[in-house]
PDB file of N, CA and C in Angstrom:
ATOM      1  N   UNK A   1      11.717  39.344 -38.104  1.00  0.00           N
ATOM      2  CA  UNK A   1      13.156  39.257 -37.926  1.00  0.00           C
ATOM      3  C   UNK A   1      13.465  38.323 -36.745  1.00  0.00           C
ATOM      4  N   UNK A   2      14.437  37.572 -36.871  1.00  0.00           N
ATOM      5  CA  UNK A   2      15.318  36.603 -36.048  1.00  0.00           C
ATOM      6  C   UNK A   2      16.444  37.185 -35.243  1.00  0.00           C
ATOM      7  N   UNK A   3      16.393  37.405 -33.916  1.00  0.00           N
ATOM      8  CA  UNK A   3      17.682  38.260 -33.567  1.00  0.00           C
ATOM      9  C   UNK A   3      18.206  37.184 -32.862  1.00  0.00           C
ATOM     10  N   UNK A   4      19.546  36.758 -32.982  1.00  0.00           N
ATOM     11  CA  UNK A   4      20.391  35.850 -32.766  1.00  0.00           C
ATOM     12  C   UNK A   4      20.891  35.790 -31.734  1.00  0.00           C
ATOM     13  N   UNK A   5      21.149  34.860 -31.101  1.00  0.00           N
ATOM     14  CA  UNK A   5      22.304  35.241 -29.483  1.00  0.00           C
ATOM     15  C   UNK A   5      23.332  35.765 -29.891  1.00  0.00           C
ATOM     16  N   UNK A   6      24.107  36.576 -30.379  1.00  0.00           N
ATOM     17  CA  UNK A   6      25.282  37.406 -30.654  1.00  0.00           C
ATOM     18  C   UNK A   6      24.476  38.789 -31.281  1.00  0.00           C
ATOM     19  N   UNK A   7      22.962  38.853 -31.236  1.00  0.00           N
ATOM     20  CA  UNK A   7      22.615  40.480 -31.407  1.00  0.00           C
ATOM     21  C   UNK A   7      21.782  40.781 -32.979  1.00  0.00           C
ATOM     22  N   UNK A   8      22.781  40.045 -33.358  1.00  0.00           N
ATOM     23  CA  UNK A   8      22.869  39.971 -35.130  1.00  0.00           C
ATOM     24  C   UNK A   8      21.121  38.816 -35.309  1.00  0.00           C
ATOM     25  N   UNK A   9      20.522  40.228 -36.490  1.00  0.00           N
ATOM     26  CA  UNK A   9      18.954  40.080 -36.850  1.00  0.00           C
ATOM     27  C   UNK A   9      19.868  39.784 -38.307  1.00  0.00           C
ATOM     28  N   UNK A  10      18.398  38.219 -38.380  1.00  0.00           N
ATOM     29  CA  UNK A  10      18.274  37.885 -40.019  1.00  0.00           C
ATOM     30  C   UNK A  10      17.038  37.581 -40.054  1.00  0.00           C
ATOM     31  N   UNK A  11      16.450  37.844 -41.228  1.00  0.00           N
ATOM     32  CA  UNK A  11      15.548  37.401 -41.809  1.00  0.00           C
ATOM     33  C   UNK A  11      14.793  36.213 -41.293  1.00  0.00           C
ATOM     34  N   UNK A  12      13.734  36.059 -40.902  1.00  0.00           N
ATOM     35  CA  UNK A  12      12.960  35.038 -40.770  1.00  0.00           C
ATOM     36  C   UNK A  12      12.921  34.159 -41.466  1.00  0.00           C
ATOM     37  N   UNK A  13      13.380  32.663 -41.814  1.00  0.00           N
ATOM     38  CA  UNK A  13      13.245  31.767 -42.654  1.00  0.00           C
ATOM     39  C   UNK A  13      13.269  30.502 -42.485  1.00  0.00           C
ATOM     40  N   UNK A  14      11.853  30.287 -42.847  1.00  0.00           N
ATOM     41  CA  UNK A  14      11.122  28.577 -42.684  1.00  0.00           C
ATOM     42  C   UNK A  14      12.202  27.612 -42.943  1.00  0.00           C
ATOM     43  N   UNK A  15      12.623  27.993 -43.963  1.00  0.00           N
ATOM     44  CA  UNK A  15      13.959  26.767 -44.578  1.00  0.00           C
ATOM     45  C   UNK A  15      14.745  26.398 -43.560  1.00  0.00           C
ATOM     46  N   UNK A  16      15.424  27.351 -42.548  1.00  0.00           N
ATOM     47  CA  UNK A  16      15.952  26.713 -41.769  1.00  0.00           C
ATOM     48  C   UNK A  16      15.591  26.039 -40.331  1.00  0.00           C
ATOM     49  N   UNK A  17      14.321  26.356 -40.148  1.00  0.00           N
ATOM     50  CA  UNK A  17      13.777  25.706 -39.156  1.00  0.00           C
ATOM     51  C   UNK A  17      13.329  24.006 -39.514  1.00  0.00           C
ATOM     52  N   UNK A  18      12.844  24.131 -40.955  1.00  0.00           N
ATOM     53  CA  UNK A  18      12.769  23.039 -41.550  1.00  0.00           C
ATOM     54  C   UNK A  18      14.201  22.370 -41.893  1.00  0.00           C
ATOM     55  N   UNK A  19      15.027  22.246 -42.001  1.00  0.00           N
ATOM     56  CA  UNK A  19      16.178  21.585 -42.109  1.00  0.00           C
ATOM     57  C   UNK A  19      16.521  20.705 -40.515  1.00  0.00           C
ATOM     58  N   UNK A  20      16.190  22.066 -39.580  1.00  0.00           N
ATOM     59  CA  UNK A  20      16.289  21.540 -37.988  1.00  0.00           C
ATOM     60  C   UNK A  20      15.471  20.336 -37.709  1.00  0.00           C
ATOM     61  N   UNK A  21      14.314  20.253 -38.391  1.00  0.00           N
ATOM     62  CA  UNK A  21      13.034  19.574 -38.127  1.00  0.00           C
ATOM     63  C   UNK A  21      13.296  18.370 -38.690  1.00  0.00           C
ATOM     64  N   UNK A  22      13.991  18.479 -39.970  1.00  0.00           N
ATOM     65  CA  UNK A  22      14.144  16.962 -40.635  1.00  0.00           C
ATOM     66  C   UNK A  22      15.682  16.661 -40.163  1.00  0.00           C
ATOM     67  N   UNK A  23      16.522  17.150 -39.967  1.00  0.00           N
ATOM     68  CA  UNK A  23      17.234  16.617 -38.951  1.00  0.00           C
ATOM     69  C   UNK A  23      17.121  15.795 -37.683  1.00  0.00           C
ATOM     70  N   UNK A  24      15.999  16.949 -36.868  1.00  0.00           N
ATOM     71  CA  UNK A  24      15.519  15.799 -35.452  1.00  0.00           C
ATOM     72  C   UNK A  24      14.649  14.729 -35.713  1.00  0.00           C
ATOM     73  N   UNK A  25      14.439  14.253 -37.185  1.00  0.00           N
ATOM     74  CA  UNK A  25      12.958  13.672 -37.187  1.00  0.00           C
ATOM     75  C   UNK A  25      13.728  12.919 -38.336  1.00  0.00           C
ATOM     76  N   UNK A  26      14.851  12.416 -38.346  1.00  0.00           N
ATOM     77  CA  UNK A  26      15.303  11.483 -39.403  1.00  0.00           C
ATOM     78  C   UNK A  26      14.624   9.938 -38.794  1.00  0.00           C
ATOM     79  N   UNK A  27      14.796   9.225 -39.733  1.00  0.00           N
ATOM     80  CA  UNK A  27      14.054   7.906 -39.265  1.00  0.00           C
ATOM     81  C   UNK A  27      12.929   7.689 -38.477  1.00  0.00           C
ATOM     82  N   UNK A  28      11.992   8.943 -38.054  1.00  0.00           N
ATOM     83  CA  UNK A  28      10.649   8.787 -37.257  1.00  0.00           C
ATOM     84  C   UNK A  28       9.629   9.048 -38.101  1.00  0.00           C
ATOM     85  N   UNK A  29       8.474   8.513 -37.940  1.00  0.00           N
ATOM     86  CA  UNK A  29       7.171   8.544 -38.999  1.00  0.00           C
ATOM     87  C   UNK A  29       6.743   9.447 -38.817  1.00  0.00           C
ATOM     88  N   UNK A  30       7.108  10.657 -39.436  1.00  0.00           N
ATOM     89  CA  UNK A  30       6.536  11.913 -39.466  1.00  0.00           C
ATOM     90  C   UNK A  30       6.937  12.415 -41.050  1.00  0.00           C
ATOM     91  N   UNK A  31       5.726  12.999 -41.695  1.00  0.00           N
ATOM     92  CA  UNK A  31       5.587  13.051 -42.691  1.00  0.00           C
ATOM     93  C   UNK A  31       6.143  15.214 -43.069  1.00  0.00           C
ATOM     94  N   UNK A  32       6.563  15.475 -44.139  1.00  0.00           N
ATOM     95  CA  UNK A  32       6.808  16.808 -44.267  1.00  0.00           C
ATOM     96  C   UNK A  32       5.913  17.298 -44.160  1.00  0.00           C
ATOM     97  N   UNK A  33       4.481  16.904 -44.398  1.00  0.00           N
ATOM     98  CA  UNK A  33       3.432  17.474 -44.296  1.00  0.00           C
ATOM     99  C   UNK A  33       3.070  18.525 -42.740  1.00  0.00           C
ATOM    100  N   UNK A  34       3.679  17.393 -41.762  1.00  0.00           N
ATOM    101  CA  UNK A  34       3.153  17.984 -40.589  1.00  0.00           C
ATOM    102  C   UNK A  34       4.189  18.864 -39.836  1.00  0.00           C
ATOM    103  N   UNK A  35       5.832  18.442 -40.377  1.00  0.00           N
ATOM    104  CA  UNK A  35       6.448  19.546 -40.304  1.00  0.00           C
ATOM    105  C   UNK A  35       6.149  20.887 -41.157  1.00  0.00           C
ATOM    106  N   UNK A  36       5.672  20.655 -41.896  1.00  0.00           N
ATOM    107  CA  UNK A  36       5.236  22.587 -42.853  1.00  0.00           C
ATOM    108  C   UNK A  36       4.332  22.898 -41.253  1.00  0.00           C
ATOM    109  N   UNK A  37       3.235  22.029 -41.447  1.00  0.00           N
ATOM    110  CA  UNK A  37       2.193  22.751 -40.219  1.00  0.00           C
ATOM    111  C   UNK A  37       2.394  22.912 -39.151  1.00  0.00           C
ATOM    112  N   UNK A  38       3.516  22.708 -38.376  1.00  0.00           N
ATOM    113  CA  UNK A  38       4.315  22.911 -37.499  1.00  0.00           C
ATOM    114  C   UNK A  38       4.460  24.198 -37.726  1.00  0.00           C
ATOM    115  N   UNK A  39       5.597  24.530 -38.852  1.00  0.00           N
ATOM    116  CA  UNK A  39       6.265  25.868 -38.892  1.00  0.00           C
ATOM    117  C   UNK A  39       5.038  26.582 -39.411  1.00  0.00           C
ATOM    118  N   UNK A  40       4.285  26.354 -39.947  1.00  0.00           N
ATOM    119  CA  UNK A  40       3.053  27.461 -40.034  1.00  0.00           C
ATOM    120  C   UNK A  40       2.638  27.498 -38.933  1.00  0.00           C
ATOM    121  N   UNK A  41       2.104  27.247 -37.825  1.00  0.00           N
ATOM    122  CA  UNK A  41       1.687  27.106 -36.632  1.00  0.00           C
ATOM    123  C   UNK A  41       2.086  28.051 -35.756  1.00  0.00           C
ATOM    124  N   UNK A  42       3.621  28.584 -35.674  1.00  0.00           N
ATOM    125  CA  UNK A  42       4.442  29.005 -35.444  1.00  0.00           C
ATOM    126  C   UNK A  42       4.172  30.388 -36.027  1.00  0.00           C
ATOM    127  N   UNK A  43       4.576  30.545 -37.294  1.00  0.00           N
ATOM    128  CA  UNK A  43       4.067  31.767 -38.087  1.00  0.00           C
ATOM    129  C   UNK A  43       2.873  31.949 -37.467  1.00  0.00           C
ATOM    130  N   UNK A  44       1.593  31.617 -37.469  1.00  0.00           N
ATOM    131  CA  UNK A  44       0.683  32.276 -36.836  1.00  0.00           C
ATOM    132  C   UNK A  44       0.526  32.592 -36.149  1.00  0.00           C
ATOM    133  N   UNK A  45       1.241  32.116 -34.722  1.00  0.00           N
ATOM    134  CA  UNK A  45       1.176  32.668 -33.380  1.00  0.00           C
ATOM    135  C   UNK A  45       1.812  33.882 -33.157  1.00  0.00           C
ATOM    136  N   UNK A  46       3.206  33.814 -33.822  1.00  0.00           N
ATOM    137  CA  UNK A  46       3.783  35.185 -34.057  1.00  0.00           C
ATOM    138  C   UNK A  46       3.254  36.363 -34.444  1.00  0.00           C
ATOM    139  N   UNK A  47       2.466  35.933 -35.836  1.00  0.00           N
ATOM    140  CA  UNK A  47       1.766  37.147 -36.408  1.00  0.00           C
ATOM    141  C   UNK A  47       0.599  37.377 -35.114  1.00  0.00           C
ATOM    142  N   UNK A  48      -0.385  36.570 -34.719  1.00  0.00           N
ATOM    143  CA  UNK A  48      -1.330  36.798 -33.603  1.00  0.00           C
ATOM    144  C   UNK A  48      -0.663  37.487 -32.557  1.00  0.00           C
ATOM    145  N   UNK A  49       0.070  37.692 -32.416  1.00  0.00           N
ATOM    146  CA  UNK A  49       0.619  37.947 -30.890  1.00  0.00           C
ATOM    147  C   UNK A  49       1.594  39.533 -31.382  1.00  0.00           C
ATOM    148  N   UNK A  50       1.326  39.661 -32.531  1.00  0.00           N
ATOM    149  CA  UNK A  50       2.211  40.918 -33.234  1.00  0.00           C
ATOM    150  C   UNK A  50       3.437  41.436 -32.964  1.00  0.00           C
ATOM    151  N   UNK A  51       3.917  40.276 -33.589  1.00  0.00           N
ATOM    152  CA  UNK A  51       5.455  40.200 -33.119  1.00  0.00           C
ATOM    153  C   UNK A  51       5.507  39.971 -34.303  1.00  0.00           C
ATOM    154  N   UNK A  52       7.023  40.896 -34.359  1.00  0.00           N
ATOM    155  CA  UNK A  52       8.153  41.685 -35.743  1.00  0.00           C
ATOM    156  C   UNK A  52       9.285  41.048 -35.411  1.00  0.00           C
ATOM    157  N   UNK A  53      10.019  40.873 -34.111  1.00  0.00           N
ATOM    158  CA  UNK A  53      11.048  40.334 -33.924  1.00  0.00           C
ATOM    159  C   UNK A  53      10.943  39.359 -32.789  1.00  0.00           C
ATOM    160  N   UNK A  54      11.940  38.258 -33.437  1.00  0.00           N
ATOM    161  CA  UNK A  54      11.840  37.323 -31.777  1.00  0.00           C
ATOM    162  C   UNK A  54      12.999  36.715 -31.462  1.00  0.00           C
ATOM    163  N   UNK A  55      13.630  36.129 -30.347  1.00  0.00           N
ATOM    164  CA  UNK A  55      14.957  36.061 -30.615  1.00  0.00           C
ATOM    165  C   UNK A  55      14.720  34.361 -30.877  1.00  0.00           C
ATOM    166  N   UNK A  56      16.193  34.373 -31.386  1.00  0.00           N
ATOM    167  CA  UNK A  56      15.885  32.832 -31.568  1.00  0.00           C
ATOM    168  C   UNK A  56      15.825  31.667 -30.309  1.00  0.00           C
ATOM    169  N   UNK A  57      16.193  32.361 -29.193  1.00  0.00           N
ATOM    170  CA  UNK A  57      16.130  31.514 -27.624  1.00  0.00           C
ATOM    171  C   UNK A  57      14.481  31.020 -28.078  1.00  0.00           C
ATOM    172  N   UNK A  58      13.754  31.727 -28.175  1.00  0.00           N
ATOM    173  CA  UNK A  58      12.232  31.952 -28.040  1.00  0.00           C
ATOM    174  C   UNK A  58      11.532  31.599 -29.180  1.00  0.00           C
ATOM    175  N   UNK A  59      12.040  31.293 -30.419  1.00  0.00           N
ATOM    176  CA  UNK A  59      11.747  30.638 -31.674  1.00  0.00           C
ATOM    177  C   UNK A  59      12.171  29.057 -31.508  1.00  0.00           C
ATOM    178  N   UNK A  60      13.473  28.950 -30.471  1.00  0.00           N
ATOM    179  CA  UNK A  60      13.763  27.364 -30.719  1.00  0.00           C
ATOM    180  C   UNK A  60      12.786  26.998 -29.520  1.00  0.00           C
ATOM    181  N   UNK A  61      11.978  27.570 -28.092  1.00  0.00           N
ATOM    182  CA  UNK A  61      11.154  27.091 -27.429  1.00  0.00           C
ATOM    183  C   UNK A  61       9.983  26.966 -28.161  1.00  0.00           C
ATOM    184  N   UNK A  62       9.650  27.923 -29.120  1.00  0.00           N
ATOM    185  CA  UNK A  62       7.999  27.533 -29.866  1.00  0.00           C
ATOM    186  C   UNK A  62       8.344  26.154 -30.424  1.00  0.00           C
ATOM    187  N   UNK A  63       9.617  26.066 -31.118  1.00  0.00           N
ATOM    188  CA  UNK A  63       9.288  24.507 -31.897  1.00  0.00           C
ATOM    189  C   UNK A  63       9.570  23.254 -30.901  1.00  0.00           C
ATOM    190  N   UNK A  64      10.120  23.615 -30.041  1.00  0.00           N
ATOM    191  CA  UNK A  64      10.209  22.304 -29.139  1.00  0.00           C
ATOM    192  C   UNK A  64       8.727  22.206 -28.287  1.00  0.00           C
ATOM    193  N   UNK A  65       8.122  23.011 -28.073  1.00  0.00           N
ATOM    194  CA  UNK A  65       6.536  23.453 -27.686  1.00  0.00           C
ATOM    195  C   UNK A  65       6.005  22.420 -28.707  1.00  0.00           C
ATOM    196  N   UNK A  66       5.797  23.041 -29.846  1.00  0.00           N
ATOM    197  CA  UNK A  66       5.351  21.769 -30.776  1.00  0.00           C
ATOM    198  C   UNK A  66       5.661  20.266 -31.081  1.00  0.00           C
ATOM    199  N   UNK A  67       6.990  20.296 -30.747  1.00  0.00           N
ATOM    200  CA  UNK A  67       7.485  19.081 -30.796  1.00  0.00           C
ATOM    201  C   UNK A  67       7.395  18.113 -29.639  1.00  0.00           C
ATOM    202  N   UNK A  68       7.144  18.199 -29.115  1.00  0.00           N
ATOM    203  CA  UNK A  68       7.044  17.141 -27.557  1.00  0.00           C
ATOM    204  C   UNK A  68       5.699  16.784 -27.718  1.00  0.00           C
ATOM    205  N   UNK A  69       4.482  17.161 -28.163  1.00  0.00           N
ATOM    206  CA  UNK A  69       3.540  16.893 -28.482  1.00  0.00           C
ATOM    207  C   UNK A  69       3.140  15.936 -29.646  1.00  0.00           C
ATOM    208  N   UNK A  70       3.741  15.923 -30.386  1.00  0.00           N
ATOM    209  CA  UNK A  70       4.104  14.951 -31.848  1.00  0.00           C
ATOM    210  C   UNK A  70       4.837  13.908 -31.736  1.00  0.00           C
ATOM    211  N   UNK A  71       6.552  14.266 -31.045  1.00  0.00           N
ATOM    212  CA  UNK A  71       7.178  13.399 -31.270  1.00  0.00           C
ATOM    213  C   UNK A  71       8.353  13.506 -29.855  1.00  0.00           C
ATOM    214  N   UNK A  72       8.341  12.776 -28.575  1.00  0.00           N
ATOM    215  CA  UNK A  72       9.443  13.537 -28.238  1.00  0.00           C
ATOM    216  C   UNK A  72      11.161  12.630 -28.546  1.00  0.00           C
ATOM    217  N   UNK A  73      11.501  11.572 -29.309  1.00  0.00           N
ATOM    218  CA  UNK A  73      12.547  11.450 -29.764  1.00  0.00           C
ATOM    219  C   UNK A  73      13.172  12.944 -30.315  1.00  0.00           C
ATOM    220  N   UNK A  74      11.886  13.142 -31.452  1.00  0.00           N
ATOM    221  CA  UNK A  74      12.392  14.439 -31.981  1.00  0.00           C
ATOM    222  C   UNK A  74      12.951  15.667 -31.043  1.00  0.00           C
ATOM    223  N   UNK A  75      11.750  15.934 -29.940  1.00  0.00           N
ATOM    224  CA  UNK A  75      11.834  16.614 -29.270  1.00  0.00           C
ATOM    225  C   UNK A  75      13.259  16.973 -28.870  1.00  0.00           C
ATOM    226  N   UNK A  76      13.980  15.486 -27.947  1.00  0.00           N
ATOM    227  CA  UNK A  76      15.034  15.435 -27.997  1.00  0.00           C
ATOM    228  C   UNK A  76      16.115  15.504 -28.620  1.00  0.00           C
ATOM    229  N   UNK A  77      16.334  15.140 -30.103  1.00  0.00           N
ATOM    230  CA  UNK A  77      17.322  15.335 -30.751  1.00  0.00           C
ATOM    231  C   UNK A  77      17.121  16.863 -31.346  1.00  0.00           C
ATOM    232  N   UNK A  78      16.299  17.393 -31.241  1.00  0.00           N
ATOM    233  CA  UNK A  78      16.666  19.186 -31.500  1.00  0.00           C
ATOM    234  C   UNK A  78      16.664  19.837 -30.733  1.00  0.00           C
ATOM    235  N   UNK A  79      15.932  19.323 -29.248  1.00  0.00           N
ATOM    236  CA  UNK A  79      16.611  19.691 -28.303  1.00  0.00           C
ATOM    237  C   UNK A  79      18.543  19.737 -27.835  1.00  0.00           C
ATOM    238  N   UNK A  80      18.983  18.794 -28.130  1.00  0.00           N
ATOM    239  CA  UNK A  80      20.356  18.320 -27.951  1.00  0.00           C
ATOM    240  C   UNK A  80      21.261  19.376 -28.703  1.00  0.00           C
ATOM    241  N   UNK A  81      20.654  20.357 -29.697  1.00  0.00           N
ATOM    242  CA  UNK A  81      21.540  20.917 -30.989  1.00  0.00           C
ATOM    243  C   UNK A  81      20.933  22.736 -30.476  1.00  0.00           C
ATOM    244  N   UNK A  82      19.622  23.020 -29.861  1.00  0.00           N
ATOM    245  CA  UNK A  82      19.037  24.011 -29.559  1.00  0.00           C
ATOM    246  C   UNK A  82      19.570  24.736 -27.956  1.00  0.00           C
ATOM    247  N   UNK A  83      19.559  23.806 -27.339  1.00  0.00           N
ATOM    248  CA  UNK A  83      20.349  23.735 -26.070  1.00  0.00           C
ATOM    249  C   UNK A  83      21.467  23.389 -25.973  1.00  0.00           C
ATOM    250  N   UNK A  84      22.465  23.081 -26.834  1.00  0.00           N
ATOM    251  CA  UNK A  84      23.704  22.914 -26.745  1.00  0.00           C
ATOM    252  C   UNK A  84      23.857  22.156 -25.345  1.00  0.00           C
ATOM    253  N   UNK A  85      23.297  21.050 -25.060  1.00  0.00           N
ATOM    254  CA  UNK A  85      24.100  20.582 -23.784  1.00  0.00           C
ATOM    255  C   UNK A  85      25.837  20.115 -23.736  1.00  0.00           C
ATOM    256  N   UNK A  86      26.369  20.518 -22.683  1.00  0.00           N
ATOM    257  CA  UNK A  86      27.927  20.594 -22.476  1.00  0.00           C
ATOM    258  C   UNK A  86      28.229  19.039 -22.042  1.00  0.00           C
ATOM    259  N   UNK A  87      27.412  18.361 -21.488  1.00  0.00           N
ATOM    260  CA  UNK A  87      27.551  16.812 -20.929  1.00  0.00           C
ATOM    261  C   UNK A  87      26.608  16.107 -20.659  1.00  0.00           C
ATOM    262  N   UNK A  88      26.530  15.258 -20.868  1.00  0.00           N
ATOM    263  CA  UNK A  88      25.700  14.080 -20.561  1.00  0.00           C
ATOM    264  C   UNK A  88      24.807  14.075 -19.523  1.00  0.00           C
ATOM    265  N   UNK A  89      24.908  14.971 -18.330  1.00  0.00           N
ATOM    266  CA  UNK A  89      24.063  14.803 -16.992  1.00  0.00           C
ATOM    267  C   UNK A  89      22.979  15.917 -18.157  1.00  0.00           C
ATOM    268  N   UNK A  90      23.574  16.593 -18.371  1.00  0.00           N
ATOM    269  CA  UNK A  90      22.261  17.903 -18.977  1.00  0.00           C
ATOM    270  C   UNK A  90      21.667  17.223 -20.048  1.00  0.00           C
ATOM    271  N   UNK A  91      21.906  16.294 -20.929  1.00  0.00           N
ATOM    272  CA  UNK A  91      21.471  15.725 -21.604  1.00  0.00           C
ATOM    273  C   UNK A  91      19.963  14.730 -21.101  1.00  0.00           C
ATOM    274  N   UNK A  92      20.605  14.506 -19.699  1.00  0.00           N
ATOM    275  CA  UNK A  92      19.489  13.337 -18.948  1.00  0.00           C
ATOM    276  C   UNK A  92      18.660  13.691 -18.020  1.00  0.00           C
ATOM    277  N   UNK A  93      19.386  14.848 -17.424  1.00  0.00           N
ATOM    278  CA  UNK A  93      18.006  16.006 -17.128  1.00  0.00           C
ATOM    279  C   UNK A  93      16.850  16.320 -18.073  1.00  0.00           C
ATOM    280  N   UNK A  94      17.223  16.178 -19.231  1.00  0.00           N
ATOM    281  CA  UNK A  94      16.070  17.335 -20.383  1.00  0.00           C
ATOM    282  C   UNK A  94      15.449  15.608 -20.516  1.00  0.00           C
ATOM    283  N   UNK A  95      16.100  14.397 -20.266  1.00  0.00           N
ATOM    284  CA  UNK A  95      15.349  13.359 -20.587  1.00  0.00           C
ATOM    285  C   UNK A  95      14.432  13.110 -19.301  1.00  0.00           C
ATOM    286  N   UNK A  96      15.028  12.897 -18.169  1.00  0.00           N
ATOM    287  CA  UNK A  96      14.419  12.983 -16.637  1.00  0.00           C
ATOM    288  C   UNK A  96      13.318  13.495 -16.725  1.00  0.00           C
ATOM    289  N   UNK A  97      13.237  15.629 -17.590  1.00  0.00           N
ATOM    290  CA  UNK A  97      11.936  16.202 -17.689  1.00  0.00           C
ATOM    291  C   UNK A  97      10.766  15.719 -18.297  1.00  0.00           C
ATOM    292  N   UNK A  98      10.998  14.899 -19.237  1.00  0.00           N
ATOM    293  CA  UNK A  98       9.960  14.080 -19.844  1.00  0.00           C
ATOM    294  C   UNK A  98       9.491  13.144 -19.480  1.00  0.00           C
ATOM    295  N   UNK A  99      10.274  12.665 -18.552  1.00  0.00           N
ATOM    296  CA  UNK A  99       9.449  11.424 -18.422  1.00  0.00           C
ATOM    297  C   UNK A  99       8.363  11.590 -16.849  1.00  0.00           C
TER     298      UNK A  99
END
């Protein structure tokens, strides 16, 4: 289960993490292939670590975990939608951190 910042648990589902993924990863050479193994990657650590519920604060850090390692354009543009930055300085902080 997915428990949401407003409390509210849904269902765990790849589909939408994958939608996030090909969103941040439009126009970059990354193949679906390695987004599935991404989100499987993910699934396994969860199940290893025996976890039933996680919130999604802590589901959108596993995939940006993965993602800065692959790709960080991506990194950044699902960062930008995961973190909701309010302005531009927070935007160039999370860029500042990378570099």
């Amino acid at each position: 289960m997915v428990v949401k910042r407003d409390g509210r648990k849904e269902t765990f589902d790849r589909s939408k993490i994958m939608r996030g993924l090909l969103t941040a990863t439009v126009k970059r050479n990354m193949h679906i292939d390695e987004l599935e193994a991404l989100i499987s990657s993910i699934e396994s650590e969860l199940r290893d670590r025996g976890i039933t519920e996680v919130s999604s604060e802590e589901l959108g850090k596993m995939v940006l975990q993965q993602l800065i390692d692959v790709d960080k354009v991506a990194y950044v543009r699902f960062a930008s939608v995961y973190r909701d930055f309010k302005d531009i300085d927070e935007f160039s902080e999370e860029l500042r951190s990378l570099m």
